[in-house]
PDB file of N, CA and C in Angstrom:
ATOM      1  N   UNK A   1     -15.498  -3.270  -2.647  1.00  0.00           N
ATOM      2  CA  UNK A   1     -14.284  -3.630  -3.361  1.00  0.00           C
ATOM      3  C   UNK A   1     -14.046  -2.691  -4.537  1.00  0.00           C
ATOM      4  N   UNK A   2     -14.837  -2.311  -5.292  1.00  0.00           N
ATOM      5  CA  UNK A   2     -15.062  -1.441  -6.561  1.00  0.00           C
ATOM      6  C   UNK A   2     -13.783   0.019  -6.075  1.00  0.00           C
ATOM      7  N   UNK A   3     -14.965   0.280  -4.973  1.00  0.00           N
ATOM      8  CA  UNK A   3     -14.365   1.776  -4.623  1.00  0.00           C
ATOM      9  C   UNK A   3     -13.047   1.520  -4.125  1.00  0.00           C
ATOM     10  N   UNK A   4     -12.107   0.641  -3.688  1.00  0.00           N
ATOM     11  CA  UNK A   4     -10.966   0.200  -3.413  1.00  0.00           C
ATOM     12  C   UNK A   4     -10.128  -0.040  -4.451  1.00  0.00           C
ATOM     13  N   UNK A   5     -10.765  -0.656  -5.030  1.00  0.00           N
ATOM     14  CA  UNK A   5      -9.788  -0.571  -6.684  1.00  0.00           C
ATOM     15  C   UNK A   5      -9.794   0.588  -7.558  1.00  0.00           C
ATOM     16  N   UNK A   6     -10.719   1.518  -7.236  1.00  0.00           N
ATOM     17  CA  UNK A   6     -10.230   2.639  -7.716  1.00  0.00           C
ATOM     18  C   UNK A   6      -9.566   3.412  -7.221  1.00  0.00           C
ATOM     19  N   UNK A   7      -9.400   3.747  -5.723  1.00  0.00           N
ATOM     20  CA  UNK A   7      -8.729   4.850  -5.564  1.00  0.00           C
ATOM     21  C   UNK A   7      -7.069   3.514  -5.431  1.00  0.00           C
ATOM     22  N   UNK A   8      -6.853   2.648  -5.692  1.00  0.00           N
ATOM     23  CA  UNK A   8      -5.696   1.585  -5.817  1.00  0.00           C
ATOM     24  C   UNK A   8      -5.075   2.370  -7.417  1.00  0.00           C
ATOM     25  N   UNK A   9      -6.207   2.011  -8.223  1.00  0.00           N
ATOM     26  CA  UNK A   9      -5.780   2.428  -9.281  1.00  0.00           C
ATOM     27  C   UNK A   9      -4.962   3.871  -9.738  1.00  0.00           C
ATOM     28  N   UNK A  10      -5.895   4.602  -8.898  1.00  0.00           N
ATOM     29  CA  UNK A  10      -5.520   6.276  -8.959  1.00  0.00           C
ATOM     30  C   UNK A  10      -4.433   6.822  -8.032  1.00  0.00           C
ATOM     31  N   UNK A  11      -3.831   6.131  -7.257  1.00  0.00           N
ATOM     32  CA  UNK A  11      -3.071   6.937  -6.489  1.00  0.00           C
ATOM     33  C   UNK A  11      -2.433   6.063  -5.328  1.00  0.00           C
ATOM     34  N   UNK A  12      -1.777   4.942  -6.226  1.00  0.00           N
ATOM     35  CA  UNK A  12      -0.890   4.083  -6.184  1.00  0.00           C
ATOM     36  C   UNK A  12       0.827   4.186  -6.280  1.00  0.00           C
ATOM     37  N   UNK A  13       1.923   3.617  -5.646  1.00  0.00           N
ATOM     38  CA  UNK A  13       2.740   3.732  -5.872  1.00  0.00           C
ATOM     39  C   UNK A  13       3.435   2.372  -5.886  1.00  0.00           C
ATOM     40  N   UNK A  14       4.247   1.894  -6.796  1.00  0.00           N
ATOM     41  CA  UNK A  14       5.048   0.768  -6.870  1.00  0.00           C
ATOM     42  C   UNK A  14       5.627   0.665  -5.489  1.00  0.00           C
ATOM     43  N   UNK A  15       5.329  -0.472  -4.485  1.00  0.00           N
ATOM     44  CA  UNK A  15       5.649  -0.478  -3.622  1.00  0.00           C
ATOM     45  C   UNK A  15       7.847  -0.770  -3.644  1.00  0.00           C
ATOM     46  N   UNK A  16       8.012  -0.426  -2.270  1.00  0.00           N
ATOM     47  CA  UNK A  16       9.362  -0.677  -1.872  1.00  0.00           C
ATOM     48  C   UNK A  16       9.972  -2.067  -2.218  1.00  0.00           C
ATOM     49  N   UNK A  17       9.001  -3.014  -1.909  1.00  0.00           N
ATOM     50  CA  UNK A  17       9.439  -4.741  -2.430  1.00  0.00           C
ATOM     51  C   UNK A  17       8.387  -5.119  -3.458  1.00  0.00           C
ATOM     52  N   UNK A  18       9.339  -6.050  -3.727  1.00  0.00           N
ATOM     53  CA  UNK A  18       8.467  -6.423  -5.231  1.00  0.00           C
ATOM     54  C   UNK A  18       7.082  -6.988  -5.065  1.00  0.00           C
ATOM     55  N   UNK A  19       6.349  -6.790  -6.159  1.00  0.00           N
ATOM     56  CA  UNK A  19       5.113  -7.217  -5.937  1.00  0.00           C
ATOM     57  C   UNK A  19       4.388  -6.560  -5.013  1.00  0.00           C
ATOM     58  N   UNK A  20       4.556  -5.680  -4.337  1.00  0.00           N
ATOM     59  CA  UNK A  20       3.434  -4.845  -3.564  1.00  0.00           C
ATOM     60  C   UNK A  20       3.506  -3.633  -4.340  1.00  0.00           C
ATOM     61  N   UNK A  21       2.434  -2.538  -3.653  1.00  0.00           N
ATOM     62  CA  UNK A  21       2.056  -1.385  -3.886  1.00  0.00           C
ATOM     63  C   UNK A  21       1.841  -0.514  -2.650  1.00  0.00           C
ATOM     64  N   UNK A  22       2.347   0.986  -2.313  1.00  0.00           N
ATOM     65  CA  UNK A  22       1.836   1.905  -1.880  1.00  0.00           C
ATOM     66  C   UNK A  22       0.858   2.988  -1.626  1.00  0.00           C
ATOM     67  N   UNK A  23       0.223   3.092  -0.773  1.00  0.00           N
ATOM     68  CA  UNK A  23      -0.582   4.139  -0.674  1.00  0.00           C
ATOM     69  C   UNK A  23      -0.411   5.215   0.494  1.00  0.00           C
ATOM     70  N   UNK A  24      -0.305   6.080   0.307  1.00  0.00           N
ATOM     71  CA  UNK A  24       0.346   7.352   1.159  1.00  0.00           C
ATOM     72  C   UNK A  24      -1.295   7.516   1.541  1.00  0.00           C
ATOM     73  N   UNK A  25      -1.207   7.472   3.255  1.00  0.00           N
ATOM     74  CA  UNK A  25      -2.777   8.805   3.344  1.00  0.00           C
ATOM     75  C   UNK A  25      -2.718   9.748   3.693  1.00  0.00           C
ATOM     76  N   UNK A  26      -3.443  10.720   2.594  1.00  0.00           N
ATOM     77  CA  UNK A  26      -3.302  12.393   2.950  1.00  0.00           C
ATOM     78  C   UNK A  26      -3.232  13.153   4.209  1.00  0.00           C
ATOM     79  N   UNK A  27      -2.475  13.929   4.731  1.00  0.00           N
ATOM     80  CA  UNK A  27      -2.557  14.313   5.677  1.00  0.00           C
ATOM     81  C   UNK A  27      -2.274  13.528   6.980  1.00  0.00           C
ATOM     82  N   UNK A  28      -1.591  12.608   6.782  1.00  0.00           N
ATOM     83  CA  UNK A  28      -1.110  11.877   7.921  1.00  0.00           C
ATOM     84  C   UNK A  28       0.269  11.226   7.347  1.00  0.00           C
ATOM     85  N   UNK A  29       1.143  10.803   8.758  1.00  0.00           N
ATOM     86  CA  UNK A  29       2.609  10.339   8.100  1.00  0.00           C
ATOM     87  C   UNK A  29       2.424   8.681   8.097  1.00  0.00           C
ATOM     88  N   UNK A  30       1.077   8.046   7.212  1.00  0.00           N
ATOM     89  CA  UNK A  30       1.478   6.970   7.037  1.00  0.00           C
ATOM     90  C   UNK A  30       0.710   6.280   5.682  1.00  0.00           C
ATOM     91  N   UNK A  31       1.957   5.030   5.330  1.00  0.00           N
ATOM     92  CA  UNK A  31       2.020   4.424   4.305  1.00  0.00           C
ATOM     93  C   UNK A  31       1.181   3.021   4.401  1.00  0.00           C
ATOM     94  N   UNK A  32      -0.039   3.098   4.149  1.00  0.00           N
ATOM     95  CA  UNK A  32      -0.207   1.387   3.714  1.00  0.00           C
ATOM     96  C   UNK A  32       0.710   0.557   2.698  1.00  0.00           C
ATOM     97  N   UNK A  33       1.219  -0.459   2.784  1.00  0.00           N
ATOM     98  CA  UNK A  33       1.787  -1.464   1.672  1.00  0.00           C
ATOM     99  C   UNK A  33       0.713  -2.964   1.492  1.00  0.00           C
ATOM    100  N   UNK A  34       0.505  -3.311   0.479  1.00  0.00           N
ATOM    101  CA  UNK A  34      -0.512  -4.025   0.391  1.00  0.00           C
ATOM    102  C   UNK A  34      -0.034  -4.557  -1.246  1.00  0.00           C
ATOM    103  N   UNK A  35      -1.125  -5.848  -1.238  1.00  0.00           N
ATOM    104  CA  UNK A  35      -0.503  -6.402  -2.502  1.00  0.00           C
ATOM    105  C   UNK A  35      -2.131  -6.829  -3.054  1.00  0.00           C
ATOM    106  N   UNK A  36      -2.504  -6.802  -4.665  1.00  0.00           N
ATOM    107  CA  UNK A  36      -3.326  -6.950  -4.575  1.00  0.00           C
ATOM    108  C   UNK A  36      -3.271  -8.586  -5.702  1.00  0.00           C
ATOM    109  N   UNK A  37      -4.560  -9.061  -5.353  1.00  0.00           N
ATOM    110  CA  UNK A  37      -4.256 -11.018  -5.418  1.00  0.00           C
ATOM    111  C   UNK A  37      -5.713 -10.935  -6.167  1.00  0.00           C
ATOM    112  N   UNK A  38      -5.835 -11.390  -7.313  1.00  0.00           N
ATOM    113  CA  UNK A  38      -7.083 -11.878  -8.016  1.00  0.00           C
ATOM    114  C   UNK A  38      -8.324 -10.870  -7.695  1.00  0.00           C
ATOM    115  N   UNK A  39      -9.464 -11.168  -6.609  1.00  0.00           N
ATOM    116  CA  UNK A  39      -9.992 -10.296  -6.476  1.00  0.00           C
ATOM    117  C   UNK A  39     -10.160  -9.823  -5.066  1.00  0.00           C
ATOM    118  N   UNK A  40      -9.263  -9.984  -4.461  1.00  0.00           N
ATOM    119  CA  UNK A  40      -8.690  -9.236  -3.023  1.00  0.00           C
ATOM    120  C   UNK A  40      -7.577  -8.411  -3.020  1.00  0.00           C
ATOM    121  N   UNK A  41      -7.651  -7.199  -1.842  1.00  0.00           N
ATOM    122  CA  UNK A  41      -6.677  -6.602  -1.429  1.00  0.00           C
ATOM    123  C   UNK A  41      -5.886  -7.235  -0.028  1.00  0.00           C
ATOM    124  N   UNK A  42      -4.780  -7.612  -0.102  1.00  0.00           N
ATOM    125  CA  UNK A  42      -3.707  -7.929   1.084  1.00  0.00           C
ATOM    126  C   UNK A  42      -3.507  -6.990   1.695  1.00  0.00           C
ATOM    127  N   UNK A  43      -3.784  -6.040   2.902  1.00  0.00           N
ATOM    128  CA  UNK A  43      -2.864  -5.590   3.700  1.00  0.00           C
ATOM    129  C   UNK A  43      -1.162  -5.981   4.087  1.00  0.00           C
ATOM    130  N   UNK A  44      -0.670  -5.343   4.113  1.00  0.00           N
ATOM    131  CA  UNK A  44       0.800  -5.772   4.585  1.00  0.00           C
ATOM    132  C   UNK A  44       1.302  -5.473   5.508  1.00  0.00           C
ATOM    133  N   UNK A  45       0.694  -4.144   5.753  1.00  0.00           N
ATOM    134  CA  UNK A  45       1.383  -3.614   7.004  1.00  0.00           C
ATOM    135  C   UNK A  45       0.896  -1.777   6.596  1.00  0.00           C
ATOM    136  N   UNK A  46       0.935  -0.913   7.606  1.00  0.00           N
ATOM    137  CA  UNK A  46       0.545   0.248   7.772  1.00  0.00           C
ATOM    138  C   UNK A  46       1.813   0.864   8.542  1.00  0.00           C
ATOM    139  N   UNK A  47       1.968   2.119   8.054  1.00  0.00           N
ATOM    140  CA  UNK A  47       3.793   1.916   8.446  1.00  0.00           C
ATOM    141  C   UNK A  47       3.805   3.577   8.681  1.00  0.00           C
ATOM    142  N   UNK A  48       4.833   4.357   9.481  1.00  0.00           N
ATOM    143  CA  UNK A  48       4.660   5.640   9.630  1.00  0.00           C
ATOM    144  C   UNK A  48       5.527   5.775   8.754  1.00  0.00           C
ATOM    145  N   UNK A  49       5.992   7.211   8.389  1.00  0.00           N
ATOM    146  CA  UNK A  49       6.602   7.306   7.007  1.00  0.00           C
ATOM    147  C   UNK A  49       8.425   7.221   7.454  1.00  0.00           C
ATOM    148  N   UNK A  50       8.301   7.555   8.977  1.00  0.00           N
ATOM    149  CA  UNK A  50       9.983   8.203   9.366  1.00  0.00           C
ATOM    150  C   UNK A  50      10.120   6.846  10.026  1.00  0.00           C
ATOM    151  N   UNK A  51       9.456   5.958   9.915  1.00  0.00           N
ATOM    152  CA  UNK A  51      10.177   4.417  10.493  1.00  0.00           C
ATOM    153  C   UNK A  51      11.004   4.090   9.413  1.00  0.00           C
ATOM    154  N   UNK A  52      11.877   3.027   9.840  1.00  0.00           N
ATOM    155  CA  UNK A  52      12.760   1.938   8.765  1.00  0.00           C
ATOM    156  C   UNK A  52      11.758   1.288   7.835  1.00  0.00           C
ATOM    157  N   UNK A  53      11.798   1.266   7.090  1.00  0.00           N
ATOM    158  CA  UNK A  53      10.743   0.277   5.810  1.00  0.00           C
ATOM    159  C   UNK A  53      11.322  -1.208   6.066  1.00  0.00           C
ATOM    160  N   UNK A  54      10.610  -2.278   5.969  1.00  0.00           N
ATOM    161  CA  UNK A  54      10.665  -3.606   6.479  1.00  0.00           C
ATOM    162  C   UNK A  54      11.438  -4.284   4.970  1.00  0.00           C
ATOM    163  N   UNK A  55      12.514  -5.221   5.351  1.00  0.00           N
ATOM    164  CA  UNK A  55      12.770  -5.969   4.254  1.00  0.00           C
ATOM    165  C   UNK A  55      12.209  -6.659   3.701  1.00  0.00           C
ATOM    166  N   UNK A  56      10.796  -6.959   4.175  1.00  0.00           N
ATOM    167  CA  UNK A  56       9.967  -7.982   3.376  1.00  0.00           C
ATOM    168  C   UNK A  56       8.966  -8.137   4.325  1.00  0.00           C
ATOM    169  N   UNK A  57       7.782  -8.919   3.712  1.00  0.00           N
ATOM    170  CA  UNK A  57       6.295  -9.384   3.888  1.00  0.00           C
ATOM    171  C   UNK A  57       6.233 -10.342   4.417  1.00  0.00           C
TER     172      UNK A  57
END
């Protein structure tokens, strides 16, 4: 969990809907969206970058 909250911390983006967050992975065309809750990370969905972005969770 440690090492998850750091690279969360470091290289994060305010996600598309509220209350989530982004993470781009290098070298590939896709976006995790994920939300993070007390002391868990939510997945939301794993998304390619040239799809439609989802109206919600």
């Amino acid at each position: 969990m440690s090492a998850c909250r750091e690279v969360s911390i470091l290289y994060y983006h305010i996600g598309r809907i509220a209350g989530t967050r982004e993470l781009v992975i290098t070298r590939t065309p896709f976006i995790v969206a994920y939300r993070v809750r007390a002391d868990q990370i939510e997945i939301l969905a794993v998304i390619h970058a040239t799809r439609r972005w989802y109206d919600n969770f």
